[in-house]
N, C-alpha and C. Protein backbone atom coordinates (compact mmCIF):
# COMPACT_ATOMS: atom_id res chain seq x y z
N UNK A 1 0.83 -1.20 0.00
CA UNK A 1 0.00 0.00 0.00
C UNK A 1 0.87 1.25 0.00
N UNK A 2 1.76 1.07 0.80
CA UNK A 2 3.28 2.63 1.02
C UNK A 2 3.39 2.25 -0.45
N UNK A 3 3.92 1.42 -1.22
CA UNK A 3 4.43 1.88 -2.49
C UNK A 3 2.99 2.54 -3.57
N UNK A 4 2.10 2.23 -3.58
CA UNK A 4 0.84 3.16 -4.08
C UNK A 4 1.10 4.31 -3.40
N UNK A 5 1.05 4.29 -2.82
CA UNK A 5 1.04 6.21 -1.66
C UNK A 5 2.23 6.95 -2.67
N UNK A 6 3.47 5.86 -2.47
CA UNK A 6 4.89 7.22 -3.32
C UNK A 6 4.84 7.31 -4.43
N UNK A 7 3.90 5.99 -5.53
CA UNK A 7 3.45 6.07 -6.44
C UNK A 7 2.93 7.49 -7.11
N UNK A 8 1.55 7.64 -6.25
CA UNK A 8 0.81 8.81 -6.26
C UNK A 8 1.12 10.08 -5.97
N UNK A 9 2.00 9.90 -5.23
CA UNK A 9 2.86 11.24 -4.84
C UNK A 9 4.47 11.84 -6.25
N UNK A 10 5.12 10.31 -6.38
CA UNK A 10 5.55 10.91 -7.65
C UNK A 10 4.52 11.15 -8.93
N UNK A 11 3.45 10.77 -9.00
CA UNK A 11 3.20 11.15 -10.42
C UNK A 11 2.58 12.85 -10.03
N UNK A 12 2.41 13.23 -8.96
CA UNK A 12 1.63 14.40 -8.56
C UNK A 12 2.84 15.45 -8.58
N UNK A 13 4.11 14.89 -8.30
CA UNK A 13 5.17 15.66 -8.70
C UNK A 13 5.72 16.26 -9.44
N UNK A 14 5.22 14.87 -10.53
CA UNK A 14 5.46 15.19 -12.23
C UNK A 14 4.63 15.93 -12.49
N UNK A 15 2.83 15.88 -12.43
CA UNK A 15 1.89 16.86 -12.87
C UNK A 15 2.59 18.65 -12.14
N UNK A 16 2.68 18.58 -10.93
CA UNK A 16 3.39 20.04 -10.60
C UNK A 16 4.35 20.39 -11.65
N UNK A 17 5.13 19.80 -11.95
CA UNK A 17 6.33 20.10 -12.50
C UNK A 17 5.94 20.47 -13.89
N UNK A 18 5.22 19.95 -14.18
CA UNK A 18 4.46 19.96 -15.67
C UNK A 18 3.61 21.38 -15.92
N UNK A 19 3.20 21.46 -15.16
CA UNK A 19 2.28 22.80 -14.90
C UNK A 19 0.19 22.36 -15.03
N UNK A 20 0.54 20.93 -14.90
CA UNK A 20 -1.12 19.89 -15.08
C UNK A 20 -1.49 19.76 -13.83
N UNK A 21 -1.37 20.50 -12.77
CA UNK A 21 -2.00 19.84 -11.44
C UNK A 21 -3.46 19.27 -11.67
N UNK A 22 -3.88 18.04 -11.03
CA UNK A 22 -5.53 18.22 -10.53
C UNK A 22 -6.31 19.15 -10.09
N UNK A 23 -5.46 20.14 -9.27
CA UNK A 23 -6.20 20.99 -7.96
C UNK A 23 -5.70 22.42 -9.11
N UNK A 24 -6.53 22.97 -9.34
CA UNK A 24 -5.71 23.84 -10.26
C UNK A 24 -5.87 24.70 -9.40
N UNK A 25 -5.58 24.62 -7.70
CA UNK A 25 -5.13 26.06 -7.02
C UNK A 25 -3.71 25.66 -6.86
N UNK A 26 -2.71 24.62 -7.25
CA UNK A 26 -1.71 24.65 -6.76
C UNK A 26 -1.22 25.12 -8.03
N UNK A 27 -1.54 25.14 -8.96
CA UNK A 27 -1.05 25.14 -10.35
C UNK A 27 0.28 26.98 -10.16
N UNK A 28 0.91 26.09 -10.77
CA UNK A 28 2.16 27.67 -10.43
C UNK A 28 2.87 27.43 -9.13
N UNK A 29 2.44 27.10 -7.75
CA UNK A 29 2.79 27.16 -6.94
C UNK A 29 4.19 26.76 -6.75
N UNK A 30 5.03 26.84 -5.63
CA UNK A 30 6.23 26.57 -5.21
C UNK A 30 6.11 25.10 -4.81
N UNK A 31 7.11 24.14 -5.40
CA UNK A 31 7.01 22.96 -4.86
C UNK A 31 7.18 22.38 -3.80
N UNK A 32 6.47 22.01 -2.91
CA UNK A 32 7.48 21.80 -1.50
C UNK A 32 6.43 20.33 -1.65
N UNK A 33 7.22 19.80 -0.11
CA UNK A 33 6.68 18.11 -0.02
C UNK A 33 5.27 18.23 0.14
N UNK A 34 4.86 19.15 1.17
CA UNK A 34 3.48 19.67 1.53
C UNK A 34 2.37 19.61 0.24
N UNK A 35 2.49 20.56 -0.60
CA UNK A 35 2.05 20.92 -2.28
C UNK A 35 1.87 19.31 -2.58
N UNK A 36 3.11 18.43 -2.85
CA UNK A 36 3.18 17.18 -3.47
C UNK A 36 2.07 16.37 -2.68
N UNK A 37 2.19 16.72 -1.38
CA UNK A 37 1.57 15.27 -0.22
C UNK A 37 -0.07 15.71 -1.02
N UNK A 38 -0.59 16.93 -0.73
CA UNK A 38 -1.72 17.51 -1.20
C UNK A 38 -2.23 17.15 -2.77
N UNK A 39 -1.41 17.47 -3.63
CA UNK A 39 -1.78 17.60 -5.23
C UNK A 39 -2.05 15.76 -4.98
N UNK A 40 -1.40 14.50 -4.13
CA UNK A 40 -1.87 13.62 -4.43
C UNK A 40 -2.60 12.87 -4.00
N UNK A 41 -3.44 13.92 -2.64
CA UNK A 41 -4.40 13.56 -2.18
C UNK A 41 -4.34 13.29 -0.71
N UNK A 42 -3.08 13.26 -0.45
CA UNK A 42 -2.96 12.91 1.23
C UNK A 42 -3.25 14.36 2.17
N UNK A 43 -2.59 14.01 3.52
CA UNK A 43 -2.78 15.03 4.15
C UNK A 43 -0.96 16.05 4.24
N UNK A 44 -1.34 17.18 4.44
CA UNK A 44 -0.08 18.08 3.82
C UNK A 44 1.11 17.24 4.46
N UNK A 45 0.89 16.72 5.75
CA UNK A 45 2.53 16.38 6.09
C UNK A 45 2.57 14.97 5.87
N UNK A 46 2.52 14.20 4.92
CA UNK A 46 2.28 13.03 4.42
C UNK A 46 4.06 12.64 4.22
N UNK A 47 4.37 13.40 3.02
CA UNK A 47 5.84 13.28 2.96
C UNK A 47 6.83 13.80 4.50
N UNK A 48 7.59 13.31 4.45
CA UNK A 48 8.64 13.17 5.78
C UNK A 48 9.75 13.51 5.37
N UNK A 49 10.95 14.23 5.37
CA UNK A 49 12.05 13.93 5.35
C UNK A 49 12.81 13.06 5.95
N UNK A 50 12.38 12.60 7.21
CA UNK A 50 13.29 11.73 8.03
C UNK A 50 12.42 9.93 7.81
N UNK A 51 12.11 9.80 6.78
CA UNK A 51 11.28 8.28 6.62
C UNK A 51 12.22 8.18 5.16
N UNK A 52 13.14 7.12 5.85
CA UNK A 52 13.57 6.50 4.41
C UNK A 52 13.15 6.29 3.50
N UNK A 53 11.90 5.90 3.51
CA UNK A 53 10.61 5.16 2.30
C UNK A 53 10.85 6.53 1.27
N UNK A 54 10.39 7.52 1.58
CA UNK A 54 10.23 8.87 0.87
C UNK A 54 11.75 9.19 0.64
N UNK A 55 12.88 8.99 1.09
CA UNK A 55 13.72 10.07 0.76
C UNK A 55 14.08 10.25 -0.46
N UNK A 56 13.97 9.68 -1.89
CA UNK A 56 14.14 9.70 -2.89
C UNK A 56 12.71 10.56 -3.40
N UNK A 57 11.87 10.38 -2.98
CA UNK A 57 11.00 11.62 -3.86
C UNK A 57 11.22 13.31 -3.09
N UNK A 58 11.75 12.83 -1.79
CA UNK A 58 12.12 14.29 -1.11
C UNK A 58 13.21 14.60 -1.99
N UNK A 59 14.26 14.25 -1.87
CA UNK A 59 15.51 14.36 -2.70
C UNK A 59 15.25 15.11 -4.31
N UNK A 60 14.04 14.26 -4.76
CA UNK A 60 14.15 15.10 -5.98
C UNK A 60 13.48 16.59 -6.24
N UNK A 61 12.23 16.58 -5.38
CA UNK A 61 11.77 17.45 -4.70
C UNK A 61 12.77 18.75 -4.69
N UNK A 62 13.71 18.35 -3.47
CA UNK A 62 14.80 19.15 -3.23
C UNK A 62 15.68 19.93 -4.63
N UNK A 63 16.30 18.76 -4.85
CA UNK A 63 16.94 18.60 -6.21
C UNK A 63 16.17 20.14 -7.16
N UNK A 64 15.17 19.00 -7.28
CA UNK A 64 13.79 20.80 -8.16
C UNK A 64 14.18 21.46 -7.54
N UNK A 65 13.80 22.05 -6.80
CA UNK A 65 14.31 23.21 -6.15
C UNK A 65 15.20 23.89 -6.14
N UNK A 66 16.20 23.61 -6.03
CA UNK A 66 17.34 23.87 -6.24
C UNK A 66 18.41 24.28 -7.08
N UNK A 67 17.52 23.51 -8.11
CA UNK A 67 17.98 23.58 -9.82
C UNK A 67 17.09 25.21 -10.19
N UNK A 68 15.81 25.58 -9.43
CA UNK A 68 15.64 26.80 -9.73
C UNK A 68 15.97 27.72 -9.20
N UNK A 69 16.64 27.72 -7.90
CA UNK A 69 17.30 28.68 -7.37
C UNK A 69 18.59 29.00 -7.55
N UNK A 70 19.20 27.96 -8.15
CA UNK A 70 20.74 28.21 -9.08
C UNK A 70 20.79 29.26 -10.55
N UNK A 71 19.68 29.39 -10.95
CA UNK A 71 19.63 30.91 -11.36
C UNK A 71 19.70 30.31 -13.40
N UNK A 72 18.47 28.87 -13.21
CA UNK A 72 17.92 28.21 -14.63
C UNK A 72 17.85 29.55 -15.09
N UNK A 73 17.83 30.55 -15.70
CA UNK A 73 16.52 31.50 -16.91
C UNK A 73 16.14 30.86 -16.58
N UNK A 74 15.65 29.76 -18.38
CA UNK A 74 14.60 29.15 -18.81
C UNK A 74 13.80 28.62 -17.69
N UNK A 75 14.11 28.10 -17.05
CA UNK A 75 13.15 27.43 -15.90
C UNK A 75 12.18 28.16 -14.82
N UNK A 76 13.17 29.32 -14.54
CA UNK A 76 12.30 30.76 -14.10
C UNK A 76 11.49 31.31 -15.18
N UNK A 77 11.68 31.46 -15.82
CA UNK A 77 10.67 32.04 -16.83
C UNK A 77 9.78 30.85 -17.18
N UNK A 78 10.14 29.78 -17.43
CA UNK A 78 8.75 28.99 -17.36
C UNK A 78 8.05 28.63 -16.22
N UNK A 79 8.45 28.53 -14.82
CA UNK A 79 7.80 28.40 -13.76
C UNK A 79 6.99 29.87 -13.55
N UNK A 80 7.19 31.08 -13.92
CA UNK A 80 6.62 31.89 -14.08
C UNK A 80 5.31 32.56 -15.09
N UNK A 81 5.94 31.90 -15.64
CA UNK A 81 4.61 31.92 -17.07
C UNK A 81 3.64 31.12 -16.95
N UNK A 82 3.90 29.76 -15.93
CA UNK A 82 2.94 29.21 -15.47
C UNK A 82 1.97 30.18 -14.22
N UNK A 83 2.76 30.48 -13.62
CA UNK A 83 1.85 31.10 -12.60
C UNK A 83 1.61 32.10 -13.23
N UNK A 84 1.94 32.87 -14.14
CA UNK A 84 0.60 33.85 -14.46
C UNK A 84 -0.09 33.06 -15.42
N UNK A 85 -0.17 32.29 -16.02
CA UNK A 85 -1.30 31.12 -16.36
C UNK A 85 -2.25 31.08 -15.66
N UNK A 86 -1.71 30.54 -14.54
CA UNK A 86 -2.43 30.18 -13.69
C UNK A 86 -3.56 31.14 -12.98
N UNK A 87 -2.68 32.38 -12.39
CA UNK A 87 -3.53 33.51 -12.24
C UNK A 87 -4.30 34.19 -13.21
N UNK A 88 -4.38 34.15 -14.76
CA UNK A 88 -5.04 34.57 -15.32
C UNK A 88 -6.29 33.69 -15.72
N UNK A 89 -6.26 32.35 -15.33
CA UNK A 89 -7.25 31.21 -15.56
C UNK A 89 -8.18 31.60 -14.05
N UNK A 90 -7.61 32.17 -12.97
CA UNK A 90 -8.32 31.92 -12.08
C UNK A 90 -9.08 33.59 -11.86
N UNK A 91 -8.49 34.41 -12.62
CA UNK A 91 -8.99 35.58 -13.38
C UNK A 91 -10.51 35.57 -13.92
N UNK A 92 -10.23 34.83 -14.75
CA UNK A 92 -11.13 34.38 -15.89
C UNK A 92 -12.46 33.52 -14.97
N UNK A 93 -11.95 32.63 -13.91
CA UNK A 93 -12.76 32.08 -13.41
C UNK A 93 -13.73 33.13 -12.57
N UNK A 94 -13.00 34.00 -11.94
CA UNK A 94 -13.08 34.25 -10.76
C UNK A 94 -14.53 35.76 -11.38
N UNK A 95 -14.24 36.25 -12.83
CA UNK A 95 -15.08 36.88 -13.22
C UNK A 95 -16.53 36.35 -14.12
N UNK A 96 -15.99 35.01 -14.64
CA UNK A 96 -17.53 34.46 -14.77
C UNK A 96 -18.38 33.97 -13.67
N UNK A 97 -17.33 33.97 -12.38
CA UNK A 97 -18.24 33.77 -11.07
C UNK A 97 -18.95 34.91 -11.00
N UNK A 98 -18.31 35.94 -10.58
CA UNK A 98 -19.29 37.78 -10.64
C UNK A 98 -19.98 37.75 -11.53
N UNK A 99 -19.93 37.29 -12.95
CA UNK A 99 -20.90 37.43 -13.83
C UNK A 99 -22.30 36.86 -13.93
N UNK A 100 -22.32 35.03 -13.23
CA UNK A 100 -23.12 34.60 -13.20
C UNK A 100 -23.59 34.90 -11.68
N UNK A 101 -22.90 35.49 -10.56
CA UNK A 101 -24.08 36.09 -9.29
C UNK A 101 -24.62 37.42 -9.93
N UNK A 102 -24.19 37.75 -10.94
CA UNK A 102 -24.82 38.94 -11.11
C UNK A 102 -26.46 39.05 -12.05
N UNK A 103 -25.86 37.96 -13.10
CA UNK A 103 -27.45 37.80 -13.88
C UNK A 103 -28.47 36.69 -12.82
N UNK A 104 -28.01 36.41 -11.98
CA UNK A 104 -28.68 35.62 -10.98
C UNK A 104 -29.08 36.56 -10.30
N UNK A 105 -28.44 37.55 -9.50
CA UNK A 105 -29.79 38.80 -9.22
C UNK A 105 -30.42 39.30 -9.89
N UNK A 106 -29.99 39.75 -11.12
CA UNK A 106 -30.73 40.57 -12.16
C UNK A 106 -32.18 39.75 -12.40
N UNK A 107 -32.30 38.36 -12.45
CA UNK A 107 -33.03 37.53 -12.55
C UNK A 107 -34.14 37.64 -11.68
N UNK A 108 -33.20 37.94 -10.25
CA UNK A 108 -34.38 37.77 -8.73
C UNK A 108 -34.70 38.98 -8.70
N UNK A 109 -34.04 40.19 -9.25
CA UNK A 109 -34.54 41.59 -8.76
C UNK A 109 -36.05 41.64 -10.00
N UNK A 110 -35.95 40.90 -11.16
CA UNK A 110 -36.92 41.26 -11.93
C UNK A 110 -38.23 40.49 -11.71
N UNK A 111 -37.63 39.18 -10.80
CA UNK A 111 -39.08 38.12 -10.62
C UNK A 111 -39.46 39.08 -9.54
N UNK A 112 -39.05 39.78 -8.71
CA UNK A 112 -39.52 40.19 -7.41
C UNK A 112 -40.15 41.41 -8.16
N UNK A 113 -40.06 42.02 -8.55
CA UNK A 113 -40.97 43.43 -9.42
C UNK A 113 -42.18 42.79 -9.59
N UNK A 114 -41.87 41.70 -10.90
CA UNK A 114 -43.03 41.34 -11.46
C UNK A 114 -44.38 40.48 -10.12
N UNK A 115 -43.14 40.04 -9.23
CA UNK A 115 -44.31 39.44 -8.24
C UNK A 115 -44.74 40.65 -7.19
N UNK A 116 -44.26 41.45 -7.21
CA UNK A 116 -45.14 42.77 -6.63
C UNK A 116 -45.60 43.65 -7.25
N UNK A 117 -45.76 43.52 -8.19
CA UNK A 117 -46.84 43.96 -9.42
C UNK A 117 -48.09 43.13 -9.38
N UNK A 118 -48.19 41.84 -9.25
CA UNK A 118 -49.22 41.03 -9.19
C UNK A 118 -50.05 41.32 -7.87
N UNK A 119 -49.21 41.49 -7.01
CA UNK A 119 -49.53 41.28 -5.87
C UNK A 119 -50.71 42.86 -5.55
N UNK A 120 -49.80 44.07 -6.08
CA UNK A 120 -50.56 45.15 -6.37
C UNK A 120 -52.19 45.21 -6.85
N UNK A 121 -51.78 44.30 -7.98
CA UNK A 121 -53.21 44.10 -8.99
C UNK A 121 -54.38 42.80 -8.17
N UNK A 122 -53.68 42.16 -7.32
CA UNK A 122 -54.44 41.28 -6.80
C UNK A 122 -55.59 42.62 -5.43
N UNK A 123 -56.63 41.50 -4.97
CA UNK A 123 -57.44 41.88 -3.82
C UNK A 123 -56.26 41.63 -2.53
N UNK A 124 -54.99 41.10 -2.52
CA UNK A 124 -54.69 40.85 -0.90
C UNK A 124 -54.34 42.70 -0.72
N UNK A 125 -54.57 43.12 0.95
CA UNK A 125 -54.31 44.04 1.12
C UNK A 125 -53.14 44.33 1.85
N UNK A 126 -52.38 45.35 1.60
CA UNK A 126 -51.01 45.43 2.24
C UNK A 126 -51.16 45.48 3.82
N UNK A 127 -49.88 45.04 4.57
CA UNK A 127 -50.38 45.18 6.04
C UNK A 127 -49.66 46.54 6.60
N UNK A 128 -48.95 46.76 5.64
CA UNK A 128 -48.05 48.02 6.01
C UNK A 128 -48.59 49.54 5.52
């Protein structure tokens, strides 16, 4: 079953690395073990540094890391272009959300007219 678990955790590594997360809030994010334990479903402190089982996906983990803080370009600029990807997808999301609460009131502000219009034209009498 542990080898399914590091299974799932390297391929969630690879999707980070890729810029394909599942969770597309990690998408862009900084890789840490936490991110990995998460993108593959566990709980954040899943990965360990001090559990032998894992130290080879920590290691590479690390490794990533490292390789972008040694000063890649290319790799900064593509880990970057992902995250504004990313932020501009969640842009995009985040305004067809406002868009659809908005024709969703527009909707309730016009049924509520029309139902106090009826209500006008009906015999009930106001209590106010």
């Amino acid at each position: 079953m542990s080898n399914n678990k590091l299974k799932e955790c390297w391929d969630a590594f690879q999707r980070l690395k890729s810029g394909t997360p599942n969770n597309q809030a990690f998408l862009g994010e900084d890789i840490t073990n936490s991110l990995v334990s998460k993108e593959a479903g566990f709980d954040a402190g899943y990965l360990k540094n001090n559990r032998a089982s894992h130290s080879e996906i920590v290691d590479a983990i690390n490794d990533y890391n490292n390789e972008l803080k040694e000063g890649n370009l290319e790799k900064r600029i593509e880990i970057l272009e992902g995250k504004l990807k990313a932020e501009k997808e969640k842009s995009k999301m985040l305004k067809e959300e406002r868009d659809g609460a908005f024709q969703r009131e527009l909707l309730l502000f016009n049924k509520l007219i029309e139902l106090e219009k009826k209500v006008e034209k009906s015999n009930v009498l106001k209590l106010r």
